[in-house]
Structures are given as structure tokens and as C-alpha cells.
Protein backbone atom coordinates (compact mmCIF):
# COMPACT_ATOMS: atom_id res chain seq x y z
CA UNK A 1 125.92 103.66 84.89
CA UNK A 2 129.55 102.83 83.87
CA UNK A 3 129.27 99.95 86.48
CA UNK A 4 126.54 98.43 84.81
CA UNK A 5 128.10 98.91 81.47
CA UNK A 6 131.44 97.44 82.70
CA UNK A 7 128.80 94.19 84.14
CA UNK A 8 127.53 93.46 80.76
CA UNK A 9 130.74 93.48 78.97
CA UNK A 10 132.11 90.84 81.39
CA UNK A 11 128.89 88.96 81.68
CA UNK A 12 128.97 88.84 77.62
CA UNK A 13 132.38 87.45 77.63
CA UNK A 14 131.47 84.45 80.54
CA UNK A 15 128.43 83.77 79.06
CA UNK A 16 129.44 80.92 77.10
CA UNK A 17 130.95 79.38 80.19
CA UNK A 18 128.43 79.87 82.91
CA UNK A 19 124.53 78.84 82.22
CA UNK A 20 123.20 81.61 83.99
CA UNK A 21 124.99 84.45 82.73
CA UNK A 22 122.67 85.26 79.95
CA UNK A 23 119.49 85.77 82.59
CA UNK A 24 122.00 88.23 84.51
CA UNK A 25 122.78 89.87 81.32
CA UNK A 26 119.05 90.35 80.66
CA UNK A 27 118.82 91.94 84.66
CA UNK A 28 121.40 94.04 84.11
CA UNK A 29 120.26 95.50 80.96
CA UNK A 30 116.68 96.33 82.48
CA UNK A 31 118.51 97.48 85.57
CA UNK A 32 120.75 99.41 83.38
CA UNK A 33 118.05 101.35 80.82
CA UNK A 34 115.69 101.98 83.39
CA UNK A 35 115.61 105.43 85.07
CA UNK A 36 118.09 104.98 87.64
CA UNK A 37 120.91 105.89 84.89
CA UNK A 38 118.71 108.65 83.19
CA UNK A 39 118.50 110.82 85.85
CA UNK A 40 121.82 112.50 86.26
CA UNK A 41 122.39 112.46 82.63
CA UNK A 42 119.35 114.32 82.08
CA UNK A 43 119.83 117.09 84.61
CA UNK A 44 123.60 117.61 83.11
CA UNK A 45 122.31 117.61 80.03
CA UNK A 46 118.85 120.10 80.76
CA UNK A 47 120.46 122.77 82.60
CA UNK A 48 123.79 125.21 82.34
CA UNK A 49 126.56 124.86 84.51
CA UNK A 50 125.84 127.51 86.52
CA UNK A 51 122.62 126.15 87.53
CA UNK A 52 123.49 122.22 87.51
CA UNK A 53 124.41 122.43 91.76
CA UNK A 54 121.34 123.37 92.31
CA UNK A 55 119.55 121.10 89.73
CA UNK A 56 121.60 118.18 91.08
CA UNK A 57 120.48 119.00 94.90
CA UNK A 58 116.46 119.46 93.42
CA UNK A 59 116.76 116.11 92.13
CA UNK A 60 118.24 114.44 94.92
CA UNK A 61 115.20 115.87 97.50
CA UNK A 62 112.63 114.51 94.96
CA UNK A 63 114.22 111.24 94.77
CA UNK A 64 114.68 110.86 98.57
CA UNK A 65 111.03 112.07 99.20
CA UNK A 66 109.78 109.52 96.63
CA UNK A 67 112.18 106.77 98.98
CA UNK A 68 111.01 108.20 102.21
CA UNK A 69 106.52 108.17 100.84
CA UNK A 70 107.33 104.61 99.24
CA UNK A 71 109.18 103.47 102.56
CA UNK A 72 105.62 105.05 104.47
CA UNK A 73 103.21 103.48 102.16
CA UNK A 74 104.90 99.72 102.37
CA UNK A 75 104.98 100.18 106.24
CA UNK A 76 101.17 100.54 106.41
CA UNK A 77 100.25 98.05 104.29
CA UNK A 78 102.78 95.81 106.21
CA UNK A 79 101.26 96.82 109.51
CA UNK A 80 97.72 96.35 107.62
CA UNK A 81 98.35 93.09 106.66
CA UNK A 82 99.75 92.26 110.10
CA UNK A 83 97.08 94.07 112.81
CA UNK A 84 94.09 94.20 110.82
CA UNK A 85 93.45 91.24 108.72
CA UNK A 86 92.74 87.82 110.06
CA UNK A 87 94.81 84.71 110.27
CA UNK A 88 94.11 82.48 107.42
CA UNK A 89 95.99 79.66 108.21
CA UNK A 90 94.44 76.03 108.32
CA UNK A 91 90.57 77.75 107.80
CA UNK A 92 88.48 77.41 104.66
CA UNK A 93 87.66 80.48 102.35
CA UNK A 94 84.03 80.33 103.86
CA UNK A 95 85.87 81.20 107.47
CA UNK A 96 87.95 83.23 105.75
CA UNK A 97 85.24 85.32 104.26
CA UNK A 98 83.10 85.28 107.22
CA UNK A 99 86.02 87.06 109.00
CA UNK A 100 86.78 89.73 106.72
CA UNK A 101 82.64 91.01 106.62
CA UNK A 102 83.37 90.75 110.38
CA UNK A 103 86.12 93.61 110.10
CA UNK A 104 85.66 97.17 110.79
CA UNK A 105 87.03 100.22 110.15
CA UNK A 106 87.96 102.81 112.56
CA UNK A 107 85.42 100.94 115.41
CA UNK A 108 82.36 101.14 112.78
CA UNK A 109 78.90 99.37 113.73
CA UNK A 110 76.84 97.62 111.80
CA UNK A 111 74.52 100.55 111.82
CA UNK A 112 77.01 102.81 110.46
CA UNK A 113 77.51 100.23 107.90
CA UNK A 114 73.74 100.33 107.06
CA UNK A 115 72.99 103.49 106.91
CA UNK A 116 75.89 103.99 103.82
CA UNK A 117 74.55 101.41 102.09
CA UNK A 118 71.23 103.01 101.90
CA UNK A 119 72.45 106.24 101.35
């Protein structure tokens, strides 16, 4: 957090010399006030010193699970994107359409596929 404060008092000084400091400043700032910085403040400010350690080490788990299930959950849609749907490149949107009714889930017929849509 000090970092970030530190950024924006140098970017404010170049920013009359270099166009594309005031976009940076505008990063940092959102960078800066988002909840990256809240976080430790909060738990320092929440508990007592005798139970910050142990706040500190709660909060760290719960961030690095939250890392590790957002890490999971871009891997499958990358590998969704990349094994299941088709190639698009140099086809039309009717081919392209044609191909995606064509895909099924988990080996699914077409009878599966009719009997939920009457159910």
C-alpha cells in the first residue's frame, strides 16, 4: 500500500512531462483503493493483538484458496475452449452453428437429448 502511495506521488510530479502518466495515475489509484490494500488493514484493525497471528494466517488461507479455485476455474474453461468447441476459423456462422448443435456432452445421443426436451 505504501508502494502504491509512493507511485502516485511520483507519477503526479512527471505528469506534466510524460503524456501517459495521468492514465497510470488513474491505474494506480484503482489498483490502489481496491481490496488488495484493505485487507491487512482491516484484520489489524478488527482483532486484538493477541489474536492478529492467527487472524493474519486465516486470511492468508482464504486468499490463497480463492487464487488456487480461480486458477481451477480459468483452467477448465481454457481446456473447454480448447478440446471441446470447434474451430471457427475461415467458416461462416451457419457452419459455425451447425457445429455447436452437433456437440455433446459427456457422449450424449440425440435420444437423450429428446427425451429432456420433452420432459
Amino acid at each position: 500500500m505504501s508502494a502504491i502511495m509512493a507511485s502516485i506521488t511520483v507519477t503526479l510530479h512527471l505528469k506534466d512531462y510524460i503524456f501517459v502518466i495521468p492514465y497510470s495515475i488513474v491505474v494506480l489509484i484503482f489498483y490502489g483503493g481496491g481490496p488488495a490494500g484493505v485487507a491487512p488493514s482491516l484484520t489489524n484493525e478488527i482483532f486484538i493483538q493477541s489474536y492478529r497471528p492467527a487472524a493474519f494466517v486465516f486470511t492468508g488461507i482464504l486468499r490463497w484458496l480463492g487464487f488456487v479455485m480461480l486458477r481451477f476455474i480459468l483452467h477448465f474453461f481454457t481446456l473447454c475452449s480448447v478440446f471441446i468447441l470447434p474451430k471457427t476459423k475461415g467458416k461462416t456462422p451457419l457452419e459455425i452453428s451447425r457445429e455447436l448443435k452437433n456437440i455433446r456432452a459427456c457422449g450424449s445421443t440425440k435420444e437423450d437429448v429428446r427425451f429432456l426436451r420433452q420432459s
